[in-house]
PDB file of N, CA and C in Angstrom:
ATOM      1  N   UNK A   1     -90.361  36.285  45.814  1.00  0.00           N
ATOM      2  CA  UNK A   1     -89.373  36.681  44.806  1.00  0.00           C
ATOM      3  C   UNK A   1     -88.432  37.716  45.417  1.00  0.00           C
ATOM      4  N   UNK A   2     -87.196  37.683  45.546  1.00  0.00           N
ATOM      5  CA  UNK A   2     -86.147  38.359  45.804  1.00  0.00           C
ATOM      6  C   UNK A   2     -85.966  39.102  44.978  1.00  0.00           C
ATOM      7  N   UNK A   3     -85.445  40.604  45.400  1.00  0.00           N
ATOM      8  CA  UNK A   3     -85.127  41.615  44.553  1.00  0.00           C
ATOM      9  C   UNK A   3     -83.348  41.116  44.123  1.00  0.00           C
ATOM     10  N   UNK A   4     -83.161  41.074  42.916  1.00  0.00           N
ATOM     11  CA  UNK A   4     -82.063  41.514  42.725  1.00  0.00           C
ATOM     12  C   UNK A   4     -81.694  42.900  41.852  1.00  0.00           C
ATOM     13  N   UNK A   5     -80.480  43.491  41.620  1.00  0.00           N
ATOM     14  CA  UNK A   5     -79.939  44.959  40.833  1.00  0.00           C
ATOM     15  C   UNK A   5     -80.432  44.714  39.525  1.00  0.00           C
ATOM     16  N   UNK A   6     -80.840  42.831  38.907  1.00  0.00           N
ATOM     17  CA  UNK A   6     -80.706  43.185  37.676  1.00  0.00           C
ATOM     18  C   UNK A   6     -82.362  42.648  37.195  1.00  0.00           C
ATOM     19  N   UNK A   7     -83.071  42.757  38.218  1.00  0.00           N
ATOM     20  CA  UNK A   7     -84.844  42.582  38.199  1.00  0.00           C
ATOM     21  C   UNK A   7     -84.917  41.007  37.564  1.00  0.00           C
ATOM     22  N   UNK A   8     -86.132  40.656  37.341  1.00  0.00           N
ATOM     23  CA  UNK A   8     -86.254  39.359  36.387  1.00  0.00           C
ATOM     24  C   UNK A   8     -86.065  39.512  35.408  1.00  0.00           C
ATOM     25  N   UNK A   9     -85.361  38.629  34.510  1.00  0.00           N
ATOM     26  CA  UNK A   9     -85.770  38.891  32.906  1.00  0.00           C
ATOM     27  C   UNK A   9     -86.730  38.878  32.293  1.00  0.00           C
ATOM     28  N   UNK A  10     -87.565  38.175  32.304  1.00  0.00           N
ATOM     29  CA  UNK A  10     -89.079  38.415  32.094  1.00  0.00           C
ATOM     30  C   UNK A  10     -89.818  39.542  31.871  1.00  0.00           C
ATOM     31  N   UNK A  11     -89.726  40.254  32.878  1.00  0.00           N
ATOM     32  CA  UNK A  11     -90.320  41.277  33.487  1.00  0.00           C
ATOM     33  C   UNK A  11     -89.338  42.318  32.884  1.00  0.00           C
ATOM     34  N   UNK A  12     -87.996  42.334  33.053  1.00  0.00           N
ATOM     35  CA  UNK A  12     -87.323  43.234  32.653  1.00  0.00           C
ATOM     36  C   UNK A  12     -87.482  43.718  31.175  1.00  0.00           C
ATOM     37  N   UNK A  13     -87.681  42.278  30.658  1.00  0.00           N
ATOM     38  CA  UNK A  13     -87.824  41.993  29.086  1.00  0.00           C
ATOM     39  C   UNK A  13     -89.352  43.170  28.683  1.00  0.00           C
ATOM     40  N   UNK A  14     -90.027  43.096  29.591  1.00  0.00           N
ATOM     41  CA  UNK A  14     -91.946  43.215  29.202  1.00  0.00           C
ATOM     42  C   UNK A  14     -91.666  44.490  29.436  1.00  0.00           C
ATOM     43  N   UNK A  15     -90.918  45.248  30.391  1.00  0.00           N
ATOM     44  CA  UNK A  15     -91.328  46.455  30.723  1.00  0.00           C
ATOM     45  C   UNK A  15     -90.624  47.019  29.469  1.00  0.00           C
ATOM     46  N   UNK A  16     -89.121  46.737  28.934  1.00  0.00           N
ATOM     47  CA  UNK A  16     -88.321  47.361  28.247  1.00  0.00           C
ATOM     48  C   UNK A  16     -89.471  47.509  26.465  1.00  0.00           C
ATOM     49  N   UNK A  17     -89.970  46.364  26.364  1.00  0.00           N
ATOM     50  CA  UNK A  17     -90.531  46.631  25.429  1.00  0.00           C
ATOM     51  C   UNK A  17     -91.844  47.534  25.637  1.00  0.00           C
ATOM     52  N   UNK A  18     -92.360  47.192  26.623  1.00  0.00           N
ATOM     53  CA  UNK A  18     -93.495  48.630  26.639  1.00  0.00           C
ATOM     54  C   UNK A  18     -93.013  49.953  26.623  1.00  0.00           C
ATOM     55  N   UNK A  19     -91.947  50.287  27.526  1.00  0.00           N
ATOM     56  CA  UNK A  19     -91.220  51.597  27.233  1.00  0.00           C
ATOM     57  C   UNK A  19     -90.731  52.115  25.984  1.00  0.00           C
ATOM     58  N   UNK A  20     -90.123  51.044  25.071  1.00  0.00           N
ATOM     59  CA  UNK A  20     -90.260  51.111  23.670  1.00  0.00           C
ATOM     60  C   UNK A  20     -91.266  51.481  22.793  1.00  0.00           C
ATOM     61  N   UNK A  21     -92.377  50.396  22.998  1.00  0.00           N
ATOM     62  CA  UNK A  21     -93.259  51.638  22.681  1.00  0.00           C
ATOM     63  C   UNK A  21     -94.069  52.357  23.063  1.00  0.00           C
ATOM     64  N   UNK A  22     -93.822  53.050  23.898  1.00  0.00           N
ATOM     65  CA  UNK A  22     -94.717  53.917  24.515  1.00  0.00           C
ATOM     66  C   UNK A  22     -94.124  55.385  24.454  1.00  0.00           C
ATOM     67  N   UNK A  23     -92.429  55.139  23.860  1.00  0.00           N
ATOM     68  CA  UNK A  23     -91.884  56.290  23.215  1.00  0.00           C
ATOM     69  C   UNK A  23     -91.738  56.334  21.905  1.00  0.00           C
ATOM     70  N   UNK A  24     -92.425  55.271  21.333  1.00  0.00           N
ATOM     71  CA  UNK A  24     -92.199  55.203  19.475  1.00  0.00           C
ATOM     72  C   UNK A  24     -93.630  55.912  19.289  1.00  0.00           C
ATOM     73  N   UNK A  25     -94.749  55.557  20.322  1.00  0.00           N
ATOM     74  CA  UNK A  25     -95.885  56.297  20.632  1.00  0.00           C
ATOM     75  C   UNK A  25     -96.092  58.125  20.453  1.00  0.00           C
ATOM     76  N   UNK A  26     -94.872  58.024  21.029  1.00  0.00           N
ATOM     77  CA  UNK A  26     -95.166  59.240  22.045  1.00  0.00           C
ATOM     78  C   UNK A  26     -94.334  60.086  20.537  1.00  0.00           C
ATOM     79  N   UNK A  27     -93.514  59.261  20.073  1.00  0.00           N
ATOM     80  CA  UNK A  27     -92.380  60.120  19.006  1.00  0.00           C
ATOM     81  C   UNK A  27     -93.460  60.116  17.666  1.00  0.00           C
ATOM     82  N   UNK A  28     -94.179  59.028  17.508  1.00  0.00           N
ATOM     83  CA  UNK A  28     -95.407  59.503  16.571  1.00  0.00           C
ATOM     84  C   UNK A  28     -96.123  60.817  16.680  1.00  0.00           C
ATOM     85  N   UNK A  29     -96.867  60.750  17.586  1.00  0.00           N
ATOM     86  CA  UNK A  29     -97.811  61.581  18.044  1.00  0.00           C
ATOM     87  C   UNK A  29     -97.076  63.010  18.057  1.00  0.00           C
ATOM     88  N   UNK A  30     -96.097  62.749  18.256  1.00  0.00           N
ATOM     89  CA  UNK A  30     -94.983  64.050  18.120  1.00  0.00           C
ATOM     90  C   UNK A  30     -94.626  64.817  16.639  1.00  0.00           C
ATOM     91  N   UNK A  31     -94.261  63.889  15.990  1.00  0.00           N
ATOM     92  CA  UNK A  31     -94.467  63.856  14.942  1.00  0.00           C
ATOM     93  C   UNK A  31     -95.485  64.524  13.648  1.00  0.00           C
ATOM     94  N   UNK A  32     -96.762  63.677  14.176  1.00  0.00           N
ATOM     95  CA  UNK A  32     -97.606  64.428  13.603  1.00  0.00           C
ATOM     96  C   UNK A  32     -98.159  65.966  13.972  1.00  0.00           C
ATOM     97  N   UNK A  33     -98.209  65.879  15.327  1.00  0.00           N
ATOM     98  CA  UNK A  33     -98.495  66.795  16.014  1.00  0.00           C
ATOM     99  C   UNK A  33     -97.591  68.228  14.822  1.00  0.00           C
ATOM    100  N   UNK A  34     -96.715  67.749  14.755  1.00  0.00           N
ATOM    101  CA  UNK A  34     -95.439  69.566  14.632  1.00  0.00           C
ATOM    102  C   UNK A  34     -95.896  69.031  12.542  1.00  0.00           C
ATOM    103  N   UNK A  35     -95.992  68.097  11.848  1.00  0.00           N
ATOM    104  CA  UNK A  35     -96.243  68.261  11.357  1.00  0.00           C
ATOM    105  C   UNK A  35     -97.559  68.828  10.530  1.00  0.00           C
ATOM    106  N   UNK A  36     -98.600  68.643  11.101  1.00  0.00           N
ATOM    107  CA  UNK A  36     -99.603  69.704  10.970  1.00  0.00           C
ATOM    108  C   UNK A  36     -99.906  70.619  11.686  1.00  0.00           C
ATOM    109  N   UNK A  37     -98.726  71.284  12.455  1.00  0.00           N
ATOM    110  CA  UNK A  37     -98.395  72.705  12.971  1.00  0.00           C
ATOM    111  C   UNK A  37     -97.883  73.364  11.859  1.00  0.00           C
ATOM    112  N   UNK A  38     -96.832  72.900  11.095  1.00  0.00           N
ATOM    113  CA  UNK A  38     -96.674  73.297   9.672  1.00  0.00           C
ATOM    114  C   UNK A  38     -97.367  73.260   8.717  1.00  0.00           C
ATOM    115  N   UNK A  39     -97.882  72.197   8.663  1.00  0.00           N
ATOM    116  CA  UNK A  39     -99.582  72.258   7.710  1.00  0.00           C
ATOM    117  C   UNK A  39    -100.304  73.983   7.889  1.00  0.00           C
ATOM    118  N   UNK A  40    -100.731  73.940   8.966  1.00  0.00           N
ATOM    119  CA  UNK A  40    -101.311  75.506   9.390  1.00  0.00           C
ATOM    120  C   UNK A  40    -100.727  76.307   9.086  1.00  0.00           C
ATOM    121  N   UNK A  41     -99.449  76.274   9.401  1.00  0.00           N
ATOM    122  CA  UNK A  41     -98.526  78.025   9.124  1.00  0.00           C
ATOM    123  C   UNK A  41     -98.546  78.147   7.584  1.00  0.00           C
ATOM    124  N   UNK A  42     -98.515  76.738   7.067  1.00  0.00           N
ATOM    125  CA  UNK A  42     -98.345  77.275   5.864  1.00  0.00           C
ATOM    126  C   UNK A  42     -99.384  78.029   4.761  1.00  0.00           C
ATOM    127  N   UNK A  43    -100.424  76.962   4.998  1.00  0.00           N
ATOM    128  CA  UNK A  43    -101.584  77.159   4.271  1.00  0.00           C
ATOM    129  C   UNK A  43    -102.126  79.157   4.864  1.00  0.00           C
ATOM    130  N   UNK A  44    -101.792  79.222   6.251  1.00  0.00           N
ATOM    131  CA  UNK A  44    -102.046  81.175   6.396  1.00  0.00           C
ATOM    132  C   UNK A  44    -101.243  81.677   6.185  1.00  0.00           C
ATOM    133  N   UNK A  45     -99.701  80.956   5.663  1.00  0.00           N
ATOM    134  CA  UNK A  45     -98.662  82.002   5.279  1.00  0.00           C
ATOM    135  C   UNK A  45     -99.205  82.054   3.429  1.00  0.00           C
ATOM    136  N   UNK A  46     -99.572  80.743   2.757  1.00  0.00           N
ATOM    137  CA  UNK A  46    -100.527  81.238   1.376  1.00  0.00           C
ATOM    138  C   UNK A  46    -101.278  81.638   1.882  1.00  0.00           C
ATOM    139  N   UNK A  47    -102.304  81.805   2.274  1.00  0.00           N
ATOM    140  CA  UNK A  47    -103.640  82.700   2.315  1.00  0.00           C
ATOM    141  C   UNK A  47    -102.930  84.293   2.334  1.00  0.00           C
ATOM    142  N   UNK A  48    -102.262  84.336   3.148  1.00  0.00           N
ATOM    143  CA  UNK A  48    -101.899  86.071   3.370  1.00  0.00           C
ATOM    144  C   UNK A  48    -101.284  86.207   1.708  1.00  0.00           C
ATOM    145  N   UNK A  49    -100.137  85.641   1.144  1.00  0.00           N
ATOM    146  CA  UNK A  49     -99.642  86.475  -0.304  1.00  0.00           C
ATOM    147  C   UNK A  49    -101.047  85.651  -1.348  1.00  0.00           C
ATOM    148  N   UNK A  50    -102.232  84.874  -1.126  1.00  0.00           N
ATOM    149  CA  UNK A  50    -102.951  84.756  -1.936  1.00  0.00           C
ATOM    150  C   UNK A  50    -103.864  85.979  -1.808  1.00  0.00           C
ATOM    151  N   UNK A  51    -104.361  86.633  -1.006  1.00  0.00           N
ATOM    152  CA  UNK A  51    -104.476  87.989  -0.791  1.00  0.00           C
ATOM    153  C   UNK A  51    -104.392  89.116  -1.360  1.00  0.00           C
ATOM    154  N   UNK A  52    -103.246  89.259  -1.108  1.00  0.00           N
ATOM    155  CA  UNK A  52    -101.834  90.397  -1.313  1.00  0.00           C
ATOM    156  C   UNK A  52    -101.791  90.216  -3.053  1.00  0.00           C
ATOM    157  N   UNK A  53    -100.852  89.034  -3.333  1.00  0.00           N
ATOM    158  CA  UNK A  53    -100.750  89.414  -4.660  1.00  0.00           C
ATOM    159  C   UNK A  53    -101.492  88.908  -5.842  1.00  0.00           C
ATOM    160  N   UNK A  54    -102.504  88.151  -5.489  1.00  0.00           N
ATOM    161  CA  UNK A  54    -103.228  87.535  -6.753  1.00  0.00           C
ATOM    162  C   UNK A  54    -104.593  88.777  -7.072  1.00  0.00           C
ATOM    163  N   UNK A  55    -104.662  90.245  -6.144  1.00  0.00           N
ATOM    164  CA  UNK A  55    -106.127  90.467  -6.020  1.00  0.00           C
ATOM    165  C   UNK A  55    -105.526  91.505  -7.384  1.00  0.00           C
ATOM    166  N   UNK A  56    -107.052  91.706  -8.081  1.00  0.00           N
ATOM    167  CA  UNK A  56    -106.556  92.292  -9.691  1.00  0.00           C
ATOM    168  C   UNK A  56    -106.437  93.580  -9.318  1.00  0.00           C
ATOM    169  N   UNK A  57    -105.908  94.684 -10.075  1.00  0.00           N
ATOM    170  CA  UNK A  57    -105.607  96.088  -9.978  1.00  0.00           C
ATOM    171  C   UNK A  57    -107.029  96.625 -10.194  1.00  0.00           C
ATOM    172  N   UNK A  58    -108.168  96.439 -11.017  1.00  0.00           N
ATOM    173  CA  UNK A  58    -109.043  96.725 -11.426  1.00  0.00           C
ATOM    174  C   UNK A  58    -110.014  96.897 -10.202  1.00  0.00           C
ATOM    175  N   UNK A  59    -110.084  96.073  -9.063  1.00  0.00           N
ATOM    176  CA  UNK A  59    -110.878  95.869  -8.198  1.00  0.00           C
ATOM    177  C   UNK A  59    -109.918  96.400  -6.805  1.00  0.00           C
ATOM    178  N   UNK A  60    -109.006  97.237  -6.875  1.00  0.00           N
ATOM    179  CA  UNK A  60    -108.448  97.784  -6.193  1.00  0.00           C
ATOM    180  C   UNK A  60    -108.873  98.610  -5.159  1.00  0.00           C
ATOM    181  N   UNK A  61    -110.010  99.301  -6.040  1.00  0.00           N
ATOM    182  CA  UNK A  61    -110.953 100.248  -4.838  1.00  0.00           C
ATOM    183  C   UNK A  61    -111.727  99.330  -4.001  1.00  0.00           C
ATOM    184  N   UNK A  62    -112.270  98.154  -4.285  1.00  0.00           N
ATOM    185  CA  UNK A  62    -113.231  97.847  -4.008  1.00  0.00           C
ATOM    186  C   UNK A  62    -112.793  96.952  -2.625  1.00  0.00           C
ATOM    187  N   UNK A  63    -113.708  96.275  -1.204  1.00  0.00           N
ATOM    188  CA  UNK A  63    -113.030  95.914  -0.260  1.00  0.00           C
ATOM    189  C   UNK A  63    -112.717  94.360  -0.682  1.00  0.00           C
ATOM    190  N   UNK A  64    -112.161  93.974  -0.094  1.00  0.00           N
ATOM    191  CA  UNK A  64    -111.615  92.690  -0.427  1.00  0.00           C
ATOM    192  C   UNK A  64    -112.158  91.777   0.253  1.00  0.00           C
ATOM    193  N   UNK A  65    -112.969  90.806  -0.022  1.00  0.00           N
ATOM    194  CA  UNK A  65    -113.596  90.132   0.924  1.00  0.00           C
ATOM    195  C   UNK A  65    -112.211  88.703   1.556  1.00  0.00           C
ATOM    196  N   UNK A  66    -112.543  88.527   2.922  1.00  0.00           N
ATOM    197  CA  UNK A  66    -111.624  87.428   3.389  1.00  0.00           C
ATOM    198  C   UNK A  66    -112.335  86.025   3.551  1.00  0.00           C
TER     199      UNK A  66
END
């Protein structure tokens, strides 16, 4: 098989679609990834004002368990 500039089609065809997905892959995984990075921040950005402002005045002295 001779090389030509514009490869086989075949082949050109097989690779283009694996590269396809192997970045629809990669853009998933990405995806989820940063979306339950936000999952986390958020749920300890509530935990800190569930803390802070839900604890009663009455129990003010007392330590706050975490």
């Amino acid at each position: 098989m001779k090389e030509t500039s514009g490869n086989h089609p075949e082949i050109s065809f097989y690779d283009n679609q694996e590269i396809e997905y192997y970045i629809h892959k990669a853009r998933v995984m990405r995806a989820l990834y940063i979306a339950a990075m936000f999952r986390r921040i958020g749920i300890r950005i509530m935990n800190l004002f569930k803390h802070t402002r839900h604890t009663p005045s009455h129990r003010a002295g007392k330590p706050v368990r975490v």
